[in-house]
N, C-alpha and C. Protein backbone atom coordinates (compact mmCIF):
# COMPACT_ATOMS: atom_id res chain seq x y z
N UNK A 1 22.18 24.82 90.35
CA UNK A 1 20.99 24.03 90.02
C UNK A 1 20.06 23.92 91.22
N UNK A 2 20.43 24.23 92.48
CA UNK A 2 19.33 24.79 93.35
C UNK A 2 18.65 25.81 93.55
N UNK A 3 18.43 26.49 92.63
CA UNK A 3 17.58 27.64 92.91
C UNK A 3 16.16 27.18 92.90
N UNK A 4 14.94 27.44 93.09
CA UNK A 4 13.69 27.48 93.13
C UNK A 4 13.39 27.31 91.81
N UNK A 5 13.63 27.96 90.69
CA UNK A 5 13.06 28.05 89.52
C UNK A 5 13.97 27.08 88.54
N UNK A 6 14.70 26.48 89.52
CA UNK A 6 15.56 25.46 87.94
C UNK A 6 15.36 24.15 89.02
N UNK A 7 15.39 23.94 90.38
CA UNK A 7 14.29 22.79 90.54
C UNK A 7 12.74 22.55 89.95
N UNK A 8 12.17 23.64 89.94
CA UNK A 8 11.02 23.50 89.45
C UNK A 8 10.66 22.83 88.22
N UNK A 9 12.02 23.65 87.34
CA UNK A 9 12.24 23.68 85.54
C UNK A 9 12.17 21.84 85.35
N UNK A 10 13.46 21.38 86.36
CA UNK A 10 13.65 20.01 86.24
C UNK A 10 12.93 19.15 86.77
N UNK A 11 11.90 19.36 87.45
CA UNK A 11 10.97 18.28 87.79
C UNK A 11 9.96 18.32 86.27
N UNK A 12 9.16 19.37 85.56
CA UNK A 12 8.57 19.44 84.81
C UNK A 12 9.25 18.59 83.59
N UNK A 13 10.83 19.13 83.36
CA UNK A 13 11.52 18.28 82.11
C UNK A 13 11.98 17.10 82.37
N UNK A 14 12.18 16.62 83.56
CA UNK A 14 11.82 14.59 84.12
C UNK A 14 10.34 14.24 83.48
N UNK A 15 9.42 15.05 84.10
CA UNK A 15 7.83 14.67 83.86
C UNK A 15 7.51 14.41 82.47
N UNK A 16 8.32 15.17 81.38
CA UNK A 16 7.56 15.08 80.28
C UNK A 16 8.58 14.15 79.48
N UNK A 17 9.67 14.11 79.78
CA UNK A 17 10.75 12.57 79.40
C UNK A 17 10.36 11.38 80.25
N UNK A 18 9.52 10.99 80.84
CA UNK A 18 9.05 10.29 81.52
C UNK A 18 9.67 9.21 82.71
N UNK A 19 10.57 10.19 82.96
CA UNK A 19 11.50 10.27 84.24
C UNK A 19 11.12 10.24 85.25
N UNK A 20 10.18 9.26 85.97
CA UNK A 20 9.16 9.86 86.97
C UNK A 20 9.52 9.79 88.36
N UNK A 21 10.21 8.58 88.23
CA UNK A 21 11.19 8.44 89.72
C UNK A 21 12.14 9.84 90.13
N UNK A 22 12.82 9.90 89.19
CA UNK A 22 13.80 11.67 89.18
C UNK A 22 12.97 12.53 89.60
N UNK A 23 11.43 12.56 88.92
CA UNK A 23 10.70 13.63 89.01
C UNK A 23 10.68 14.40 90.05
N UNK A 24 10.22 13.00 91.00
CA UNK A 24 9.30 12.41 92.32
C UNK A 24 10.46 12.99 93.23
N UNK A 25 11.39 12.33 93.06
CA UNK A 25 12.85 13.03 94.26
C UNK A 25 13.30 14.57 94.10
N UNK A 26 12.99 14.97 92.49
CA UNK A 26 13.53 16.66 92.14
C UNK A 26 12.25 17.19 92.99
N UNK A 27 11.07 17.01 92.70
CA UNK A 27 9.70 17.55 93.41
C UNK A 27 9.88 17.84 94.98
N UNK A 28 10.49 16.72 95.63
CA UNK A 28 10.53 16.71 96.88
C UNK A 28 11.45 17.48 97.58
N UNK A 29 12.64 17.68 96.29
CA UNK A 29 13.21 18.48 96.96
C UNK A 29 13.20 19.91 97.14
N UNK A 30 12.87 20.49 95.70
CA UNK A 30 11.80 21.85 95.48
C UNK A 30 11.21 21.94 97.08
N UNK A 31 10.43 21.17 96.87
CA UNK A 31 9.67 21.55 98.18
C UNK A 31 10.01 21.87 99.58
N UNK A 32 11.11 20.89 99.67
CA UNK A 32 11.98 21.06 100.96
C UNK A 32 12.75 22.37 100.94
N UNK A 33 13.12 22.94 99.81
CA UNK A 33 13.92 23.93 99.57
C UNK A 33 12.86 25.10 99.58
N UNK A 34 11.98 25.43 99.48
CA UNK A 34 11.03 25.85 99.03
C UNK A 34 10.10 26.41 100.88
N UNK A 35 10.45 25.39 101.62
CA UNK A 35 9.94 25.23 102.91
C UNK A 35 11.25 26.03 104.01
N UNK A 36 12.46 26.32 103.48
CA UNK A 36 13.36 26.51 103.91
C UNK A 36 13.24 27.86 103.42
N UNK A 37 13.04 28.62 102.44
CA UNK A 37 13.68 29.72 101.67
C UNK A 37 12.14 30.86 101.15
N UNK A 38 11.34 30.01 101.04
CA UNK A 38 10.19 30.76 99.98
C UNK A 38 8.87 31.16 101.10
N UNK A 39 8.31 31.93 100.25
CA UNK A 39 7.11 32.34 101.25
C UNK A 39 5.80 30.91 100.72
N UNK A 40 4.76 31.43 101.49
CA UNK A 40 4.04 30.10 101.94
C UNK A 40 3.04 30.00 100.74
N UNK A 41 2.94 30.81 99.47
CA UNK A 41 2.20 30.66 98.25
C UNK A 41 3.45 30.00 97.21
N UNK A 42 4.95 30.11 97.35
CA UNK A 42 5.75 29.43 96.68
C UNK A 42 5.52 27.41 97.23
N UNK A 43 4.91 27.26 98.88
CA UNK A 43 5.46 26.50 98.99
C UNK A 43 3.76 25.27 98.29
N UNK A 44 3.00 26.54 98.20
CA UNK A 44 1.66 25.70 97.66
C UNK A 44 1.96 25.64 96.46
N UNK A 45 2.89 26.00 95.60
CA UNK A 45 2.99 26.03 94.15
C UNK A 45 4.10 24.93 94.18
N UNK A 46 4.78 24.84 95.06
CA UNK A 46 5.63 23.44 94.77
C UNK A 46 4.89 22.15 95.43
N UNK A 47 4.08 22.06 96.24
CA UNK A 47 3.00 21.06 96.59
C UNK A 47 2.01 20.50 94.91
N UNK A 48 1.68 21.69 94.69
CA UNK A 48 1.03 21.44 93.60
C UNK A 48 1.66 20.97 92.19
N UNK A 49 2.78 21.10 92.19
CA UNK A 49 3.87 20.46 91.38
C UNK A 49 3.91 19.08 91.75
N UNK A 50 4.17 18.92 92.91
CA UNK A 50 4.52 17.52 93.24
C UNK A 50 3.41 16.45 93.24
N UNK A 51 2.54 17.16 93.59
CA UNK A 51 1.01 16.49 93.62
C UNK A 51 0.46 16.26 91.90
N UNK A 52 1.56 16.68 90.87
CA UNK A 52 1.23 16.64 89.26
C UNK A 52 2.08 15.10 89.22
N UNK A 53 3.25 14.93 89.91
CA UNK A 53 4.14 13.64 89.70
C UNK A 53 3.46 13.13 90.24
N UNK A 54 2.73 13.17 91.63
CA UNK A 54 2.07 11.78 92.00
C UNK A 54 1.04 11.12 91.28
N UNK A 55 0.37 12.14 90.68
CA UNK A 55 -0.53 12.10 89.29
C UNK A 55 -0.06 10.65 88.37
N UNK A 56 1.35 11.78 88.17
CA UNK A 56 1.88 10.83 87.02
C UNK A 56 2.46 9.14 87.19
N UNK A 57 2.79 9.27 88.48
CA UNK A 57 3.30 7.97 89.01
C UNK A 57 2.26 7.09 89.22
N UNK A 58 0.62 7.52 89.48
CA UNK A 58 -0.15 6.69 88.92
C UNK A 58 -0.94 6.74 90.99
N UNK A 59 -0.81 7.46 91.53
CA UNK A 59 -1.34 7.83 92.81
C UNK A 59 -2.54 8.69 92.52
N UNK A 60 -3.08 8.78 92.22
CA UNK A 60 -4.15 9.33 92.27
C UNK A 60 -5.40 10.28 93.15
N UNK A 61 -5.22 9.21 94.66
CA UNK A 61 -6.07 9.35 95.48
C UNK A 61 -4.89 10.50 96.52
N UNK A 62 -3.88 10.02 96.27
CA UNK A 62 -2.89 10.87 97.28
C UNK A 62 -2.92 12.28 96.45
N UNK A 63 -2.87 12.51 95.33
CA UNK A 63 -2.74 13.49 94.54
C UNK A 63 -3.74 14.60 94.87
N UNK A 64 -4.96 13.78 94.50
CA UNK A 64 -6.44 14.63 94.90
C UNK A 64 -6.63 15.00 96.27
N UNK A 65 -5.88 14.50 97.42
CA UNK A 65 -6.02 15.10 98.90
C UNK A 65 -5.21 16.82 98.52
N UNK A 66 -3.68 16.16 98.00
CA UNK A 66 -2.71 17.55 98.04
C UNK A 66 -3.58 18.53 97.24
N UNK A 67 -3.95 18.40 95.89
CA UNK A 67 -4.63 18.91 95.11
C UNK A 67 -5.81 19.96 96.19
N UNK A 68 -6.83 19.00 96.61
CA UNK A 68 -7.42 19.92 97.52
C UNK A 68 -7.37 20.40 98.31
N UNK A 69 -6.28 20.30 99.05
CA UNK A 69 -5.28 21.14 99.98
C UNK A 69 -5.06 22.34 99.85
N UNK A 70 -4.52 21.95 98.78
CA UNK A 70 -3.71 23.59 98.22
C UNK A 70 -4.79 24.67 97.48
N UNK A 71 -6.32 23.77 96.73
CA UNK A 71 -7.14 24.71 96.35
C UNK A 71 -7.40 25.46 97.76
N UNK A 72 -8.29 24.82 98.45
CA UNK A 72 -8.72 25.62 100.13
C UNK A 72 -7.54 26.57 100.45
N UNK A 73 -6.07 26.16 100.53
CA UNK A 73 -5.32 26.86 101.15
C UNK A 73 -5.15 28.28 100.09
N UNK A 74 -4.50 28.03 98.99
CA UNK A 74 -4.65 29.32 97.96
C UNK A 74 -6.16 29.67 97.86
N UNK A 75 -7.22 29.26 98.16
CA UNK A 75 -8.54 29.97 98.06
C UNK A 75 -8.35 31.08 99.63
N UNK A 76 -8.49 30.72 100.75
CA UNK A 76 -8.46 31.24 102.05
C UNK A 76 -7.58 32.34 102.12
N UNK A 77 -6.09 32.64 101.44
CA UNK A 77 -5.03 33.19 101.45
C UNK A 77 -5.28 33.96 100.27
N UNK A 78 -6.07 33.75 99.19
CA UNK A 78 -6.48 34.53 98.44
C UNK A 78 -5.48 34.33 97.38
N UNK A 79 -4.71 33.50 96.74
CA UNK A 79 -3.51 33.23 95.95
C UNK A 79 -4.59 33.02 94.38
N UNK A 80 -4.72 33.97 94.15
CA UNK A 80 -5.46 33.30 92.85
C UNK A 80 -4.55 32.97 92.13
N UNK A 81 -3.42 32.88 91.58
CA UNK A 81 -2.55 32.70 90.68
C UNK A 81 -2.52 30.44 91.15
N UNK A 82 -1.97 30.43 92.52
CA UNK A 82 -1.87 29.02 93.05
C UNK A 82 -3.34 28.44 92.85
N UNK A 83 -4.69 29.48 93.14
CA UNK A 83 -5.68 28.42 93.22
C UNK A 83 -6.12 28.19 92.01
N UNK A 84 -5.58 28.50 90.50
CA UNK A 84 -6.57 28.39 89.73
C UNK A 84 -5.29 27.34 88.84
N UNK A 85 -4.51 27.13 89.25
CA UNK A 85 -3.49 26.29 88.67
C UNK A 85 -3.91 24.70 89.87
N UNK A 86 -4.23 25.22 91.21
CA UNK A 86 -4.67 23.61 91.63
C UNK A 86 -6.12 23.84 91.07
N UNK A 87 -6.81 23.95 91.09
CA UNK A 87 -7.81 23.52 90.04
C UNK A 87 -7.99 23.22 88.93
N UNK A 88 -7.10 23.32 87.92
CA UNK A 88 -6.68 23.48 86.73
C UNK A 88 -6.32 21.59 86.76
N UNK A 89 -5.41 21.96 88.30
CA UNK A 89 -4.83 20.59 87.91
C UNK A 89 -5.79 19.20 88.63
N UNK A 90 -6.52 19.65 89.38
CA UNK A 90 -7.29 19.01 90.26
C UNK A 90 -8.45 18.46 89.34
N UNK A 91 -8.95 19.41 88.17
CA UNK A 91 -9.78 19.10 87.51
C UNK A 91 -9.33 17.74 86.41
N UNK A 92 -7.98 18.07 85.85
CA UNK A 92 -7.33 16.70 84.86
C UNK A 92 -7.19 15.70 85.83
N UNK A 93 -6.93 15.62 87.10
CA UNK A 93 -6.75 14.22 88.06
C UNK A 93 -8.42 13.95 88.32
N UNK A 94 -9.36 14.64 88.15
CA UNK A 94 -10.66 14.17 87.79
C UNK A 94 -11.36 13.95 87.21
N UNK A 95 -10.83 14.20 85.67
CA UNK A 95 -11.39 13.82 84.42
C UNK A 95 -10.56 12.68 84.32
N UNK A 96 -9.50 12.56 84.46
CA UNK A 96 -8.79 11.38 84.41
C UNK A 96 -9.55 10.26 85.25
N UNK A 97 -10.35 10.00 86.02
CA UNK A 97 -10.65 9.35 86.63
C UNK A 97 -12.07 9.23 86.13
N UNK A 98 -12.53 10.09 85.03
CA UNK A 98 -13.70 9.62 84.85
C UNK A 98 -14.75 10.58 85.46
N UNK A 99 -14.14 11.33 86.89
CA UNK A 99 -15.72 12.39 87.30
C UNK A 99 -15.48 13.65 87.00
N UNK A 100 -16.13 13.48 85.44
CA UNK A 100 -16.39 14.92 84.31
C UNK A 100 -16.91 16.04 84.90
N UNK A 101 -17.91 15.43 85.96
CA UNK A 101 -18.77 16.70 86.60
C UNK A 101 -17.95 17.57 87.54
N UNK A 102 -17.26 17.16 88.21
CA UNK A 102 -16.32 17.30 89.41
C UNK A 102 -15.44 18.01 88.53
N UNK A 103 -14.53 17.40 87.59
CA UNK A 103 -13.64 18.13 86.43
C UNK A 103 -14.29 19.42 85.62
N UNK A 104 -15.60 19.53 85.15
CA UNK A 104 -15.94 20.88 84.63
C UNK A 104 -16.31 21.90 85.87
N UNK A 105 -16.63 21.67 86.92
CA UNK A 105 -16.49 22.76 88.34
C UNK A 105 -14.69 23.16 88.12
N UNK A 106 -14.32 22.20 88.20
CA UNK A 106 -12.55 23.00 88.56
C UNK A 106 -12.21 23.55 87.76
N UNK A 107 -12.40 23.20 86.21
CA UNK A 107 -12.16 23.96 84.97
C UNK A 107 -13.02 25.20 84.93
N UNK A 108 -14.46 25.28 85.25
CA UNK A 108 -14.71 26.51 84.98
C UNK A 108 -14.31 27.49 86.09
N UNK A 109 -14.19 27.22 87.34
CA UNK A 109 -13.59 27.93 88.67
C UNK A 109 -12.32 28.56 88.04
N UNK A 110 -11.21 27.87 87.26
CA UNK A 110 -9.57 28.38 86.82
C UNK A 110 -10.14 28.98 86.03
N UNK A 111 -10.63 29.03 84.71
CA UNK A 111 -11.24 29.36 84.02
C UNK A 111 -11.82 31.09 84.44
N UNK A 112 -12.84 31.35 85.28
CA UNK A 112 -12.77 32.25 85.78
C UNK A 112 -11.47 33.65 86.57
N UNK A 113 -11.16 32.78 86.90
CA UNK A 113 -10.02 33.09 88.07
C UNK A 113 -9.01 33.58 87.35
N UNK A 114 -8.24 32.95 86.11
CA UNK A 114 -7.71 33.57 85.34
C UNK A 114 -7.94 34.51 84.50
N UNK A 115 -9.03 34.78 84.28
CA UNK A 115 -9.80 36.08 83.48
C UNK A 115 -9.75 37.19 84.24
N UNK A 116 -9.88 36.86 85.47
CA UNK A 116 -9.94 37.97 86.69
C UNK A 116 -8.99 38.81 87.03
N UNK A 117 -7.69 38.19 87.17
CA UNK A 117 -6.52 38.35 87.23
C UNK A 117 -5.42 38.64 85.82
N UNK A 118 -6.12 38.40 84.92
CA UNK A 118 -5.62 39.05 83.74
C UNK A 118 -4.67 38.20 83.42
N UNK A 119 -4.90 36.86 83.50
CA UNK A 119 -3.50 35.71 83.40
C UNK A 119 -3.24 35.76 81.71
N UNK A 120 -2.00 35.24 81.32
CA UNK A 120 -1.95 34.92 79.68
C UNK A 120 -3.12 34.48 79.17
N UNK A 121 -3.02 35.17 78.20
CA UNK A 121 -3.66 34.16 76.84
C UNK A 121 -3.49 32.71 76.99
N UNK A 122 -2.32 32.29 76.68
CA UNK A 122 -2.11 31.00 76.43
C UNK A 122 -2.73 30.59 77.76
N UNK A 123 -2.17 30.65 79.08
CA UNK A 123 -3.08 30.26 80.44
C UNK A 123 -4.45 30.53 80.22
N UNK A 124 -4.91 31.36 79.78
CA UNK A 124 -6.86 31.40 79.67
C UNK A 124 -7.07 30.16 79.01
N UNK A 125 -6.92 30.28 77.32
CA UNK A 125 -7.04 29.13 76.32
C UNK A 125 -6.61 27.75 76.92
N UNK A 126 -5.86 27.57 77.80
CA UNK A 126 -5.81 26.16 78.19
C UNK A 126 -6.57 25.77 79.39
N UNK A 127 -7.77 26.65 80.13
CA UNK A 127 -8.25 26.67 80.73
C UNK A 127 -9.81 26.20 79.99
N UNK A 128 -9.87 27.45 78.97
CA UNK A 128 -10.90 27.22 78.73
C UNK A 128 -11.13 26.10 77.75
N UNK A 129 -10.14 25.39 77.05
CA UNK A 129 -9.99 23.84 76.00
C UNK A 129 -10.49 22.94 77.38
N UNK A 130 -10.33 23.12 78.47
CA UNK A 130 -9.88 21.67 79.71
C UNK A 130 -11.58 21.18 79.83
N UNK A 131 -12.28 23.30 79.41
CA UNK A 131 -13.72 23.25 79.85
C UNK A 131 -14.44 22.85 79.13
N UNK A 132 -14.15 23.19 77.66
CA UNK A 132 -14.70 22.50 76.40
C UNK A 132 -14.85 20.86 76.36
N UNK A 133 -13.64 20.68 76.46
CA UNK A 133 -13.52 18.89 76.61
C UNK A 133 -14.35 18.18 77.66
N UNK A 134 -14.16 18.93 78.89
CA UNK A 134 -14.79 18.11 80.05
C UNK A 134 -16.93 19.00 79.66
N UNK A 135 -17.12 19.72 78.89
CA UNK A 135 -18.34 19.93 78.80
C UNK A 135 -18.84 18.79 77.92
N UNK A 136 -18.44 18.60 76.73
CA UNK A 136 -18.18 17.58 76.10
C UNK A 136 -18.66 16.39 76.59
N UNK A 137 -17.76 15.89 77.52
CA UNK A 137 -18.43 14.61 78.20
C UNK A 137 -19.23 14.68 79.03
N UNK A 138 -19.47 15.50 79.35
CA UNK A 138 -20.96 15.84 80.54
C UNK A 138 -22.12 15.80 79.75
N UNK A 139 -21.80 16.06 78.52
CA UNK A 139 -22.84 16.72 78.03
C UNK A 139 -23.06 15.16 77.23
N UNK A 140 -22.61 14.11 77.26
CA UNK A 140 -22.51 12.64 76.82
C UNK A 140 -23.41 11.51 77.78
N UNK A 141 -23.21 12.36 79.14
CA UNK A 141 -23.69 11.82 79.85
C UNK A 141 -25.61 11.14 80.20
């Protein structure tokens, strides 16, 4: 149960049973493990994981630092796969908060980025629903 990909598995299946304390400690440890073993786009993809629990635990402001961390860092390093998933996620910790405008930049940035790179279907379509919704309220504004 330490491998990289079944820490990962179990922070996501805490997150959505609403396990958040477990989450928060499985996340951290991904990461630590992750900092020990993985190259340095695994260790922005487990940052960006963890920075989804702090989300969820109701941190917000700590979330959106990691969040933009890891966009700059997977933007600079060229990780499109990491940067369009922290934007992806950077954009819901900003619609969540209410700044739609800020949230349809990150959605259409992933949005892009995954088209580019030829990501799933299902990854495009949930990119481009995040953009619909957050156009939506901009467009309310």
């Amino acid at each position: 149960m330490r491998s990289s990909d079944a820490l990962n598995e179990k922070v996501a299946l805490l997150r959505l049973v609403g396990r958040l304390d477990e989450a928060w400690d499985m996340a951290n440890l991904a990461l630590r493990q992750a900092r020990f073993s993985a190259d340095r786009e695994e260790i922005c993809l487990a940052r960006i994981r963890r920075a989804m629990v702090q989300r969820d635990l109701g941190k917000p402001e700590t979330a959106l630092i990691d969040l933009t961390s890891c966009v700059d860092e997977a933007r600079s390093h060229e990780w499109a796969v990491a940067e369009a998933l922290a934007l992806l996620e950077r954009g819901k910790l900003q619609f969540g908060l209410g700044e739609y405008k800020a949230a349809l930049i990150d959605f259409r940035a992933a949005v892009t980025i995954r088209v580019r790179i030829g990501a799933s279907a299902s990854d495009i379509d949930n990119a481009m629903m995040a953009t619909a919704i957050a156009e939506s309220f901009v467009d309310e504004l």
